[in-house]
N, C-alpha and C. Protein backbone atom coordinates (compact mmCIF):
# COMPACT_ATOMS: atom_id res chain seq x y z
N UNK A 1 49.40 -29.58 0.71
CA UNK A 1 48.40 -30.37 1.35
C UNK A 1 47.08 -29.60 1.45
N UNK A 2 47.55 -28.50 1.96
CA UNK A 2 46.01 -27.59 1.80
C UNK A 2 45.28 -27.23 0.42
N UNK A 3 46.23 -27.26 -0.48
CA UNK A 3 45.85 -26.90 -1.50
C UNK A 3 45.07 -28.35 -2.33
N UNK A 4 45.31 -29.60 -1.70
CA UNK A 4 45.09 -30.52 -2.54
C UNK A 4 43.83 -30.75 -1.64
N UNK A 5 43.56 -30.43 -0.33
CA UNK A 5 42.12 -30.05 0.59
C UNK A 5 41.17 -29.62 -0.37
N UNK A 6 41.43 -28.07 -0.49
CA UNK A 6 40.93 -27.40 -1.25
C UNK A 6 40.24 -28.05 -2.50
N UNK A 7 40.95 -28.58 -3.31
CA UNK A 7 40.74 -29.22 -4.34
C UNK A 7 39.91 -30.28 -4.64
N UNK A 8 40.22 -31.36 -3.28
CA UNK A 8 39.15 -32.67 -3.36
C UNK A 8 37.89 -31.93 -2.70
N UNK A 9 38.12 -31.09 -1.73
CA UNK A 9 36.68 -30.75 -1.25
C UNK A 9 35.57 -30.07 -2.43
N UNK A 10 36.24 -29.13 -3.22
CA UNK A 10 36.14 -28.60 -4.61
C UNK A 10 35.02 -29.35 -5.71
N UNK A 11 36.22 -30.86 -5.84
CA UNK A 11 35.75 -31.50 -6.52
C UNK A 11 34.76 -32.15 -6.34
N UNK A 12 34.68 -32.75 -5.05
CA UNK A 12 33.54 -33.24 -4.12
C UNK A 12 32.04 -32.25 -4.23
N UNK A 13 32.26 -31.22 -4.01
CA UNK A 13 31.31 -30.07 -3.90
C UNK A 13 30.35 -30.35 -5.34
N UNK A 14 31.58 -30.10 -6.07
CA UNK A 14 31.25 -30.15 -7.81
C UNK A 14 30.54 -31.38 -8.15
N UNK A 15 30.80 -32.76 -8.14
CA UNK A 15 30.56 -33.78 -8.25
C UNK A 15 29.00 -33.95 -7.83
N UNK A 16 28.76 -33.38 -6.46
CA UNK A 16 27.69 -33.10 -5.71
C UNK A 16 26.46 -32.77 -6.48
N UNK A 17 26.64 -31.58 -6.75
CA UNK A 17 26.08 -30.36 -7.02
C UNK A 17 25.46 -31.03 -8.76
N UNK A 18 26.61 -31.42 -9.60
CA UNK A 18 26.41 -31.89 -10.99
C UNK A 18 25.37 -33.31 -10.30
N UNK A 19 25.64 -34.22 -9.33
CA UNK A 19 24.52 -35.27 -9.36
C UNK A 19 23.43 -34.49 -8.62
N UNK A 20 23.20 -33.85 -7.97
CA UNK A 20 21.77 -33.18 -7.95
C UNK A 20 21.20 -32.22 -8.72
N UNK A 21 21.38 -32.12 -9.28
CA UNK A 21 21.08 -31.46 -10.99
C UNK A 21 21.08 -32.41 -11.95
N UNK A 22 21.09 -33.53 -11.93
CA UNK A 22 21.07 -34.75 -12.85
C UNK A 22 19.78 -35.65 -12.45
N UNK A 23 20.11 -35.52 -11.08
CA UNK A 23 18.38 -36.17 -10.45
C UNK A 23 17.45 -35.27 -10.62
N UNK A 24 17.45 -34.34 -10.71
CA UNK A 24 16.81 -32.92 -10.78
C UNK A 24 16.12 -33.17 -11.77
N UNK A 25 16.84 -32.98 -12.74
CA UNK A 25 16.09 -32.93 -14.19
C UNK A 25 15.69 -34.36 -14.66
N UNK A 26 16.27 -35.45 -14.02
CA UNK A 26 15.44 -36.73 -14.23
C UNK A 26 14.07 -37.04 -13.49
N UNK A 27 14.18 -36.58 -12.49
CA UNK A 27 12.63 -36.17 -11.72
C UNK A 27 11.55 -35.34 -12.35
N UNK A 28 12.22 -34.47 -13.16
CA UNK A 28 11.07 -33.97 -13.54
C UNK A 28 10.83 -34.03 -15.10
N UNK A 29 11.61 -34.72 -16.00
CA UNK A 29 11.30 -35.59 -16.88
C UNK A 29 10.35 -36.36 -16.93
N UNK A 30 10.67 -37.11 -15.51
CA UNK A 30 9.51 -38.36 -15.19
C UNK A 30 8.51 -37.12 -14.85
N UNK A 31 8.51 -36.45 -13.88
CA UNK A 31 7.04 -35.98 -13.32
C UNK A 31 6.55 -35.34 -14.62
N UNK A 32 6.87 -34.62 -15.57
CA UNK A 32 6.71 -34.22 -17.07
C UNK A 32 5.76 -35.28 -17.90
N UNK A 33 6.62 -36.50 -18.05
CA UNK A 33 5.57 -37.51 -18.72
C UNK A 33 4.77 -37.97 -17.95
N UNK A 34 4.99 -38.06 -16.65
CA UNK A 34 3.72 -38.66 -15.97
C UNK A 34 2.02 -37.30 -16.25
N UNK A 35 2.29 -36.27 -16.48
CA UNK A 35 1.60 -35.42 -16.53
C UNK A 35 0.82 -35.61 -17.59
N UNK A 36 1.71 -35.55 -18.65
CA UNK A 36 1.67 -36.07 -20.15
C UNK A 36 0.54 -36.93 -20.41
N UNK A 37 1.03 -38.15 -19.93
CA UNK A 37 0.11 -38.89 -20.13
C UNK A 37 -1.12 -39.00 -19.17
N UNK A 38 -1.29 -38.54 -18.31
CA UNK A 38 -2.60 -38.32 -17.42
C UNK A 38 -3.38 -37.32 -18.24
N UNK A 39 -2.88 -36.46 -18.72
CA UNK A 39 -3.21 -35.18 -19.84
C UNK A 39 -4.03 -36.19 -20.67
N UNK A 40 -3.51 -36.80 -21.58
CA UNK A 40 -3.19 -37.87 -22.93
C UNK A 40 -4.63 -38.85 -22.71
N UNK A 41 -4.57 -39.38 -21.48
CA UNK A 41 -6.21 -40.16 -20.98
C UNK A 41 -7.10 -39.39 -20.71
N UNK A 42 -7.30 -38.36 -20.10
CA UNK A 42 -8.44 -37.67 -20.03
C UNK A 42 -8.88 -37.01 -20.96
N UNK A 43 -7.95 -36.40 -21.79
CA UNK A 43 -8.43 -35.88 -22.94
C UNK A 43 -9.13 -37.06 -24.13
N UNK A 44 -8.33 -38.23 -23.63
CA UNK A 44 -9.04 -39.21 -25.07
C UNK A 44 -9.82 -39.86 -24.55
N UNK A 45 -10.16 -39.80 -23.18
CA UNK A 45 -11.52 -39.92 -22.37
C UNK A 45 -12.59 -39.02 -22.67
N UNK A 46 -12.28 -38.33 -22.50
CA UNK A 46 -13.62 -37.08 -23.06
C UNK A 46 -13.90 -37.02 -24.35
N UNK A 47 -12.97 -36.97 -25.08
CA UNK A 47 -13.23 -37.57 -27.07
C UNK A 47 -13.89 -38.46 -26.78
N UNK A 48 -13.79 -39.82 -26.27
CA UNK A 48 -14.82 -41.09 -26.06
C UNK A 48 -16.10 -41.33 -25.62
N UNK A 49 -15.99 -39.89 -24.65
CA UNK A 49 -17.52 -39.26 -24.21
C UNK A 49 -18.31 -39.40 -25.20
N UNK A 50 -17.54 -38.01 -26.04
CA UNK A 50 -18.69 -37.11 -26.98
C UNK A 50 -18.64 -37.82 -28.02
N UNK A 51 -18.02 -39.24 -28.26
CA UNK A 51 -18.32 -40.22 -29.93
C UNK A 51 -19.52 -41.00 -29.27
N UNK A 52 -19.14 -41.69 -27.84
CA UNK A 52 -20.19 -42.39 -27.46
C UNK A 52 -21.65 -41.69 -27.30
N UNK A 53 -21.70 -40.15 -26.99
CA UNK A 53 -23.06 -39.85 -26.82
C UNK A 53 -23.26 -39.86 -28.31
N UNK A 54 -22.42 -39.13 -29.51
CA UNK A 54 -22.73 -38.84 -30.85
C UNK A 54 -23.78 -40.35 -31.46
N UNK A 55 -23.04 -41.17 -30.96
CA UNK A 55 -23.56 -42.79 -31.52
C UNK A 55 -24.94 -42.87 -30.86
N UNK A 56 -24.88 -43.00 -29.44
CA UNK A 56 -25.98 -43.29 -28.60
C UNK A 56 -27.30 -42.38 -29.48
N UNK A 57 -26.91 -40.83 -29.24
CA UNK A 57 -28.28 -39.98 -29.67
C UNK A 57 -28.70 -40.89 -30.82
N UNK A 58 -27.89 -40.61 -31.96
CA UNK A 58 -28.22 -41.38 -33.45
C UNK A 58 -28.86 -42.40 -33.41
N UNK A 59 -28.47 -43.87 -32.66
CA UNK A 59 -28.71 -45.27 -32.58
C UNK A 59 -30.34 -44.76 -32.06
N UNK A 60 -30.27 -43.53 -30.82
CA UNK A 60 -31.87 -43.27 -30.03
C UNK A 60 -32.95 -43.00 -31.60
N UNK A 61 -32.26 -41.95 -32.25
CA UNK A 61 -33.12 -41.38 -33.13
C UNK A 61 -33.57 -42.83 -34.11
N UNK A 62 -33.02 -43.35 -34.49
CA UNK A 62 -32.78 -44.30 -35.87
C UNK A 62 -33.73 -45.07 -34.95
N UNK A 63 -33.61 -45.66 -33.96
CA UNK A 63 -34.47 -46.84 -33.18
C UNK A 63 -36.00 -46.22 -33.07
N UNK A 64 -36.30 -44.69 -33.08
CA UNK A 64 -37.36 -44.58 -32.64
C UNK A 64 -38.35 -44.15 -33.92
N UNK A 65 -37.74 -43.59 -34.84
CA UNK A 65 -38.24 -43.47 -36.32
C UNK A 65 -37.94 -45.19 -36.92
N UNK A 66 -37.58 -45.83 -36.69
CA UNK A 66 -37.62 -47.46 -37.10
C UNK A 66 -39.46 -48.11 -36.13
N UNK A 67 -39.06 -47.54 -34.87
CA UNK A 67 -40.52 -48.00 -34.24
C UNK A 67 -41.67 -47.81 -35.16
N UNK A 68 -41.66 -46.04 -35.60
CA UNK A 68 -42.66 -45.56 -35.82
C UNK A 68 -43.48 -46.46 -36.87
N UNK A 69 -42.09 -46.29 -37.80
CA UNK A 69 -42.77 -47.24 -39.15
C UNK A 69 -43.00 -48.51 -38.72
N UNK A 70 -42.47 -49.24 -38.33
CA UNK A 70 -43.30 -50.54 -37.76
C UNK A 70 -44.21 -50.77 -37.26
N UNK A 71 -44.81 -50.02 -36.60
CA UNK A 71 -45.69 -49.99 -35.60
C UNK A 71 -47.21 -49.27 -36.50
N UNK A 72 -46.81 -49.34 -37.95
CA UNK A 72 -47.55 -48.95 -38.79
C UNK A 72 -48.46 -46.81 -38.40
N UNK A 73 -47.12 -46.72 -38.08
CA UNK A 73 -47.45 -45.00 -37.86
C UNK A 73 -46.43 -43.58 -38.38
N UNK A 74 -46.03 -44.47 -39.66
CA UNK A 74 -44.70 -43.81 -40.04
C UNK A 74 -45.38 -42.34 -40.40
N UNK A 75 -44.93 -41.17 -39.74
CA UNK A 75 -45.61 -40.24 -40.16
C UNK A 75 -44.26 -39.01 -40.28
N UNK A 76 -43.93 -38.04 -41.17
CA UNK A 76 -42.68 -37.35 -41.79
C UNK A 76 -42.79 -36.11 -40.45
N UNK A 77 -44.05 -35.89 -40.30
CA UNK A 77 -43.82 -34.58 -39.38
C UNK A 77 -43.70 -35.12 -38.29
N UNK A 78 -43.62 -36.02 -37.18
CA UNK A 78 -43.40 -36.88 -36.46
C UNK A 78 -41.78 -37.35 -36.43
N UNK A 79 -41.83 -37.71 -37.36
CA UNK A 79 -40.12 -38.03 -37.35
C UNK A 79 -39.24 -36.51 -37.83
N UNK A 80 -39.73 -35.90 -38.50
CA UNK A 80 -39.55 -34.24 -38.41
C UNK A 80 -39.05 -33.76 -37.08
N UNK A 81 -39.77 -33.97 -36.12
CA UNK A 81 -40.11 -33.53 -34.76
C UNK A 81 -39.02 -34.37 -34.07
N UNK A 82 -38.75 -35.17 -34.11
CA UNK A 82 -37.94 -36.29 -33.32
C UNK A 82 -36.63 -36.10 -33.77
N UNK A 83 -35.97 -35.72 -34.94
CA UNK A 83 -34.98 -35.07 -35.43
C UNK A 83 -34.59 -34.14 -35.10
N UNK A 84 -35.08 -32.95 -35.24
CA UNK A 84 -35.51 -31.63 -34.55
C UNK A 84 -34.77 -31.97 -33.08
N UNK A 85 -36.07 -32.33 -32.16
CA UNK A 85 -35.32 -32.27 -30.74
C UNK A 85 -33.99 -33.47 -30.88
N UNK A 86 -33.18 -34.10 -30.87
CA UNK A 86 -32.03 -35.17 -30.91
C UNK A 86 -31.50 -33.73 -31.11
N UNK A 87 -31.37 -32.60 -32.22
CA UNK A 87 -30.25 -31.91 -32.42
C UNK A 87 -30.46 -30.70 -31.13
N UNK A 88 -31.53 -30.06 -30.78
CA UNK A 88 -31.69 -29.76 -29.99
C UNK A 88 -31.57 -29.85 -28.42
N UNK A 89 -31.63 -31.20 -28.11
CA UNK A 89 -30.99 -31.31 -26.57
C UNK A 89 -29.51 -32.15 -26.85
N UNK A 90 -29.13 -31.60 -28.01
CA UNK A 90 -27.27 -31.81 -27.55
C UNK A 90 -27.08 -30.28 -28.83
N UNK A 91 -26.73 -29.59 -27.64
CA UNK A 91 -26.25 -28.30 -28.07
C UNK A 91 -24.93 -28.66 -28.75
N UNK A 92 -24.14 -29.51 -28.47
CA UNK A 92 -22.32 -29.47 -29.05
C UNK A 92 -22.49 -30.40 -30.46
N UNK A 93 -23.63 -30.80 -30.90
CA UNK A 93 -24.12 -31.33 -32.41
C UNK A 93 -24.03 -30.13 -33.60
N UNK A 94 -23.16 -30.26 -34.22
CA UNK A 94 -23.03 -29.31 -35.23
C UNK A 94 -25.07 -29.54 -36.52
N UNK A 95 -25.19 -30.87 -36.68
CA UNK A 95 -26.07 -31.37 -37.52
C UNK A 95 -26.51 -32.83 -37.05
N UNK A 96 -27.83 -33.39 -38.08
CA UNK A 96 -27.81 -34.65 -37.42
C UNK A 96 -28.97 -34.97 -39.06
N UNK A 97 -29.22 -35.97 -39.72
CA UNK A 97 -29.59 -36.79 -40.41
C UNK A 97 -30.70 -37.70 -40.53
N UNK A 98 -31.60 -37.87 -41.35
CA UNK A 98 -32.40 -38.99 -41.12
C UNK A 98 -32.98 -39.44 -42.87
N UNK A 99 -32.17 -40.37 -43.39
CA UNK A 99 -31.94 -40.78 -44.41
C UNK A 99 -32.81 -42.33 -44.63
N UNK A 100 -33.69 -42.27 -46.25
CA UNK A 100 -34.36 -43.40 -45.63
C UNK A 100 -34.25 -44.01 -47.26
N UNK A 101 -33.93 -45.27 -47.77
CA UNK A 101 -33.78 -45.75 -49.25
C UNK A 101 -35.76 -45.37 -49.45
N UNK A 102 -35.94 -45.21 -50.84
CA UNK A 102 -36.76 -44.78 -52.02
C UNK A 102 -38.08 -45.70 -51.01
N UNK A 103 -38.86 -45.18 -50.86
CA UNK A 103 -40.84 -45.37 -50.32
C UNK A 103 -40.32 -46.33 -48.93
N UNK A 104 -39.08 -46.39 -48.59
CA UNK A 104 -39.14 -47.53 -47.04
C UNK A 104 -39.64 -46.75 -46.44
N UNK A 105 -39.92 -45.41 -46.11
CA UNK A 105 -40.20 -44.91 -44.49
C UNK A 105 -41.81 -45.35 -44.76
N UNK A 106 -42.42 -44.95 -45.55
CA UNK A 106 -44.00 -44.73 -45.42
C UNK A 106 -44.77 -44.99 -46.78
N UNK A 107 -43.93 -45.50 -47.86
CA UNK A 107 -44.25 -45.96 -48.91
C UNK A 107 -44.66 -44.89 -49.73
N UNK A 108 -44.65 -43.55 -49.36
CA UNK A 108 -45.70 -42.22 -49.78
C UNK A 108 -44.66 -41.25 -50.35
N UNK A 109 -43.68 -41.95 -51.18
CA UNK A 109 -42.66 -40.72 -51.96
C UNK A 109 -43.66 -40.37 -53.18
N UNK A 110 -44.11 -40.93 -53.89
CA UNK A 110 -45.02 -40.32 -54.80
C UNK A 110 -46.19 -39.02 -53.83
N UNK A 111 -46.25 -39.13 -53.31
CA UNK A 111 -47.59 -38.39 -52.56
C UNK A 111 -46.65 -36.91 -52.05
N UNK A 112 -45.49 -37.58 -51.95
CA UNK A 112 -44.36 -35.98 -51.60
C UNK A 112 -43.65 -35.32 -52.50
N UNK A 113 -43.44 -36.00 -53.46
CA UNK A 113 -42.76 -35.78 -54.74
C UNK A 113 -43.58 -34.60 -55.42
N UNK A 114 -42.58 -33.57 -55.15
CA UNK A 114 -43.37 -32.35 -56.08
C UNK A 114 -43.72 -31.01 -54.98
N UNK A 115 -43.98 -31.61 -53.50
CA UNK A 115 -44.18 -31.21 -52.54
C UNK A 115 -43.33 -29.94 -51.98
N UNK A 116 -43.80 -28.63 -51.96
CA UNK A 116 -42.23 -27.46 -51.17
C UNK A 116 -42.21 -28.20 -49.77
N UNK A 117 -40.65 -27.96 -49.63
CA UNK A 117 -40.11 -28.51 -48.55
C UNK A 117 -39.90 -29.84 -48.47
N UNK A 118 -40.28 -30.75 -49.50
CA UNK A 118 -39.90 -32.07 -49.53
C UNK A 118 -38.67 -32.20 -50.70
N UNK A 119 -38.18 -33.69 -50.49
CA UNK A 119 -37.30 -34.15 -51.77
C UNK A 119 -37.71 -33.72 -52.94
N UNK A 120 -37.34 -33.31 -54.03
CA UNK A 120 -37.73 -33.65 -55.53
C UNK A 120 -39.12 -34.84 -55.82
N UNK A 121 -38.24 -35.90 -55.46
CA UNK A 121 -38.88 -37.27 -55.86
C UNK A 121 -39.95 -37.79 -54.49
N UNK A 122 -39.59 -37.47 -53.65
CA UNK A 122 -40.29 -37.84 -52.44
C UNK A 122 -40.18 -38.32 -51.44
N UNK A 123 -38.51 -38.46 -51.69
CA UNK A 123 -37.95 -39.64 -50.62
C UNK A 123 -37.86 -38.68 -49.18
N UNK A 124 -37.81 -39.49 -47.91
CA UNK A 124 -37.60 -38.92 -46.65
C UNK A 124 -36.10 -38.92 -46.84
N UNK A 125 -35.67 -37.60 -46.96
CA UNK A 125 -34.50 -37.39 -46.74
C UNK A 125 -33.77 -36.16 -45.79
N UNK A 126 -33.92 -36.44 -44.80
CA UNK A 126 -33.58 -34.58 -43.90
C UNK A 126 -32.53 -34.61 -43.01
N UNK A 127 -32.13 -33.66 -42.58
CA UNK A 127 -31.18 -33.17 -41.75
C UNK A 127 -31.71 -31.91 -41.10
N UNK A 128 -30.96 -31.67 -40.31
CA UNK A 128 -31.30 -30.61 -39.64
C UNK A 128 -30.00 -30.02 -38.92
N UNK A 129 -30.08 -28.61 -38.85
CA UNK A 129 -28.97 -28.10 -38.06
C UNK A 129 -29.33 -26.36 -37.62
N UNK A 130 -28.26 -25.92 -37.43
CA UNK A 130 -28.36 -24.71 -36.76
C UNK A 130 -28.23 -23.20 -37.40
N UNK A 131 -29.47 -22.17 -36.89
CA UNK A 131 -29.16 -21.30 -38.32
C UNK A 131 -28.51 -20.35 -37.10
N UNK A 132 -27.89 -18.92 -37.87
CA UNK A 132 -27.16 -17.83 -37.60
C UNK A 132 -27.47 -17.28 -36.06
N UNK A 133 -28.79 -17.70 -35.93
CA UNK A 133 -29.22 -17.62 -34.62
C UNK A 133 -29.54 -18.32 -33.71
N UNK A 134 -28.91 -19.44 -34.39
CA UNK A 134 -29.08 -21.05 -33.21
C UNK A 134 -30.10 -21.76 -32.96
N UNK A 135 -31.21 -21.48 -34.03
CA UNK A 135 -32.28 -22.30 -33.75
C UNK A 135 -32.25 -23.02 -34.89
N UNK A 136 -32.44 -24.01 -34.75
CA UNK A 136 -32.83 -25.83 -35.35
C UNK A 136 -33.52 -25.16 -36.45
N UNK A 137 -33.19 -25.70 -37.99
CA UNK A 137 -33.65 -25.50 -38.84
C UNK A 137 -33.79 -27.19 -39.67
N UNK A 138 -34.76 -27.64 -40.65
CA UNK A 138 -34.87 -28.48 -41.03
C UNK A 138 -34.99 -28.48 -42.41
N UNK A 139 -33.92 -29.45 -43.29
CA UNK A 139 -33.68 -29.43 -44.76
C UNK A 139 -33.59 -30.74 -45.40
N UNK A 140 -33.82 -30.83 -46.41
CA UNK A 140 -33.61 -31.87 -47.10
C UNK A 140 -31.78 -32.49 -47.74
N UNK A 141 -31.77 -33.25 -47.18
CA UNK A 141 -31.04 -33.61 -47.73
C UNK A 141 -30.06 -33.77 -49.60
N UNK A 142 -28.77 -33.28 -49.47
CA UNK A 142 -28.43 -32.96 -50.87
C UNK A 142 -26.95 -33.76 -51.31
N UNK A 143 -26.89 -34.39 -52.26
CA UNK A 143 -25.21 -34.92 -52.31
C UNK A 143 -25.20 -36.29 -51.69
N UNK A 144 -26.46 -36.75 -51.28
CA UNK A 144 -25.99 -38.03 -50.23
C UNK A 144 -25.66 -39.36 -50.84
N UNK A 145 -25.85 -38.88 -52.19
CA UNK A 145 -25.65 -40.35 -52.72
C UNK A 145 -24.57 -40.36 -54.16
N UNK A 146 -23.17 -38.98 -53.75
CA UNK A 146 -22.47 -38.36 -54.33
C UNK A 146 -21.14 -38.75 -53.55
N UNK A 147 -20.15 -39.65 -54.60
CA UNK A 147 -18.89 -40.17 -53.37
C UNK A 147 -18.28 -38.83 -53.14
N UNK A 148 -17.56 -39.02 -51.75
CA UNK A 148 -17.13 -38.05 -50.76
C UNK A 148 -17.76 -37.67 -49.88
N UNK A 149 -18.99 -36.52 -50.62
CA UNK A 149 -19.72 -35.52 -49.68
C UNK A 149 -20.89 -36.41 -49.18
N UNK A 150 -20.77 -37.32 -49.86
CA UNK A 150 -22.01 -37.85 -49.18
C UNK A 150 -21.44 -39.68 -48.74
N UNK A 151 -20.31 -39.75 -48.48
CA UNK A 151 -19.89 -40.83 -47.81
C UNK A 151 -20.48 -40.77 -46.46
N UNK A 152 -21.19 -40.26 -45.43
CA UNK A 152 -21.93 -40.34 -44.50
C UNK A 152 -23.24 -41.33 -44.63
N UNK A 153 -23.67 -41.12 -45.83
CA UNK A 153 -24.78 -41.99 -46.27
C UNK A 153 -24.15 -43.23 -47.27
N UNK A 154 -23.50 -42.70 -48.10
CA UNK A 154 -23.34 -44.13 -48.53
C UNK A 154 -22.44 -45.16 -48.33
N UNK A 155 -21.39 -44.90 -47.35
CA UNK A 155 -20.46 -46.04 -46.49
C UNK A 155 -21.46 -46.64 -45.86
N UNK A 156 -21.94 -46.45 -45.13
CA UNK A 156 -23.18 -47.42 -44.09
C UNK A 156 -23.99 -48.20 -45.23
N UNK A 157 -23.97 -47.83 -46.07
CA UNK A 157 -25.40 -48.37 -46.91
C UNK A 157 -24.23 -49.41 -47.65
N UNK A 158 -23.01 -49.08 -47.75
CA UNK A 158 -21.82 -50.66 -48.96
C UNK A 158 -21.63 -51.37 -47.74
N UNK A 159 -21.09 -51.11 -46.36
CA UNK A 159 -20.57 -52.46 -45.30
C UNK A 159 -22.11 -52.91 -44.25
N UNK A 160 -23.05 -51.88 -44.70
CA UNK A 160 -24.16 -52.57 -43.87
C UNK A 160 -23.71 -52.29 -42.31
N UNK A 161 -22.81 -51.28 -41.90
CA UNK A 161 -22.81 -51.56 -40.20
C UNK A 161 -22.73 -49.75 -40.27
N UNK A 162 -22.51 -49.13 -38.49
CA UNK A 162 -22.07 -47.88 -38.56
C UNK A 162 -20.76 -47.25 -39.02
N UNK A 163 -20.84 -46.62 -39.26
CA UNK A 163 -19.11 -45.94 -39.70
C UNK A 163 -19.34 -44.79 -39.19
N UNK A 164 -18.05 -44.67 -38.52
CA UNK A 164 -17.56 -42.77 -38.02
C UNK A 164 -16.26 -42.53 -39.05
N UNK A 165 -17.06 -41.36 -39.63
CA UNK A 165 -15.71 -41.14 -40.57
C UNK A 165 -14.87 -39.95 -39.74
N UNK A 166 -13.68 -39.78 -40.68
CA UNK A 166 -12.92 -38.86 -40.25
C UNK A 166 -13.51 -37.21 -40.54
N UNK A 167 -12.81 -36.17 -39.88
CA UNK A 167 -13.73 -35.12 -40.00
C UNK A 167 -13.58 -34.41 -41.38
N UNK A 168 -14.36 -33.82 -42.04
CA UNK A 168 -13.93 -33.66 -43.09
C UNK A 168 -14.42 -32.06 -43.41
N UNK A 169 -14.10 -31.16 -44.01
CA UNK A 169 -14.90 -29.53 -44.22
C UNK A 169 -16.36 -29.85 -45.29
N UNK A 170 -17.31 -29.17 -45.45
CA UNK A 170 -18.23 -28.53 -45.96
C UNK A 170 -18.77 -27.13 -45.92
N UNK A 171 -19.13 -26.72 -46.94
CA UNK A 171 -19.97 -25.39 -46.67
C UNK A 171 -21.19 -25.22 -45.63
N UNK A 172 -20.67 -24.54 -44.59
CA UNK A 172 -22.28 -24.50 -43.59
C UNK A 172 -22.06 -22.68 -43.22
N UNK A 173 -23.41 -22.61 -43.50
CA UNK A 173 -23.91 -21.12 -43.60
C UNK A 173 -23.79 -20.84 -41.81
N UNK A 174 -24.01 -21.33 -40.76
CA UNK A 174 -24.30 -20.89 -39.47
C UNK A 174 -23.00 -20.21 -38.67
């Protein structure tokens, strides 16, 4: 009789012990994914940040070099300048773009064509980014109308809307 005491109390103990160690680790399974995914939103919250400012700056730049020329004041060192700072007050911008089809910005690709520091032909074509020492440098654009490397420029220009492509490598000196 004592011995069969012994035994159910034993088993009891055991039984115990194995279901709180079963809730145990189901508690913190759950508290695990609940983490997970709080992790999982904020992080793809903050990615959503930095696409939405990436778009916003761009849409700012593109809207205000679109003014210029309308407003019959399309001028290259002007929109030079306006390029320039966009990459400049967002330090986490690797580069930034300002691409314009053949005489639309200012009608004056012949008048640049031939020009140091301009296109070949004359077109407004620049970018800008960051040299070895972090200051804003400004270049002409190269490859943009070359599939792949220059799918940045020419996807927007076949569906007519914005496109964010996926990230892709290039050679950058900085």
């Amino acid at each position: 009789m004592l011995l069969a005491g012994i035994v159910t109390i034993g088993l009891g103990f055991a039984i115990t012990i194995g279901l709180l160690i079963w809730q145990s680790t189901q508690q913190q399974k759950n508290d695990a994914q609940q983490y997970l995914t709080k992790t999982a939103y904020t992080n793809s919250y903050l990615v959503q940040r930095k696409l939405d400012l990436a778009l916003t700056v761009a849409r700012n730049l593109g809207q205000s070099v679109l003014r210029l020329r309308n407003s019959g004041h399309a001028d290259r060192d002007m929109a030079d300048t306006l390029l320039k700072n966009a990459l400049q007050n967002n330090p986490d911008f690797l580069s930034m773009s300002l691409a314009w089809e053949p005489n639309a910005f200012d009608g004056n690709d012949a008048q640049f064509a031939g020009q140091a520091e301009h296109y070949p032909n004359g077109r407004y074509v620049r970018y800008v980014d960051r040299n070895t020492a972090g200051n804003v440098v400004l270049h002409n654009l190269t490859d943009y109308e070359t599939p792949g490397s220059g799918d940045y420029y020419l996807l927007p220009c076949k569906v007519k809307q914005e496109v964010v492509l996926e990230p892709y490598l290039y050679p950058y000196k900085a």
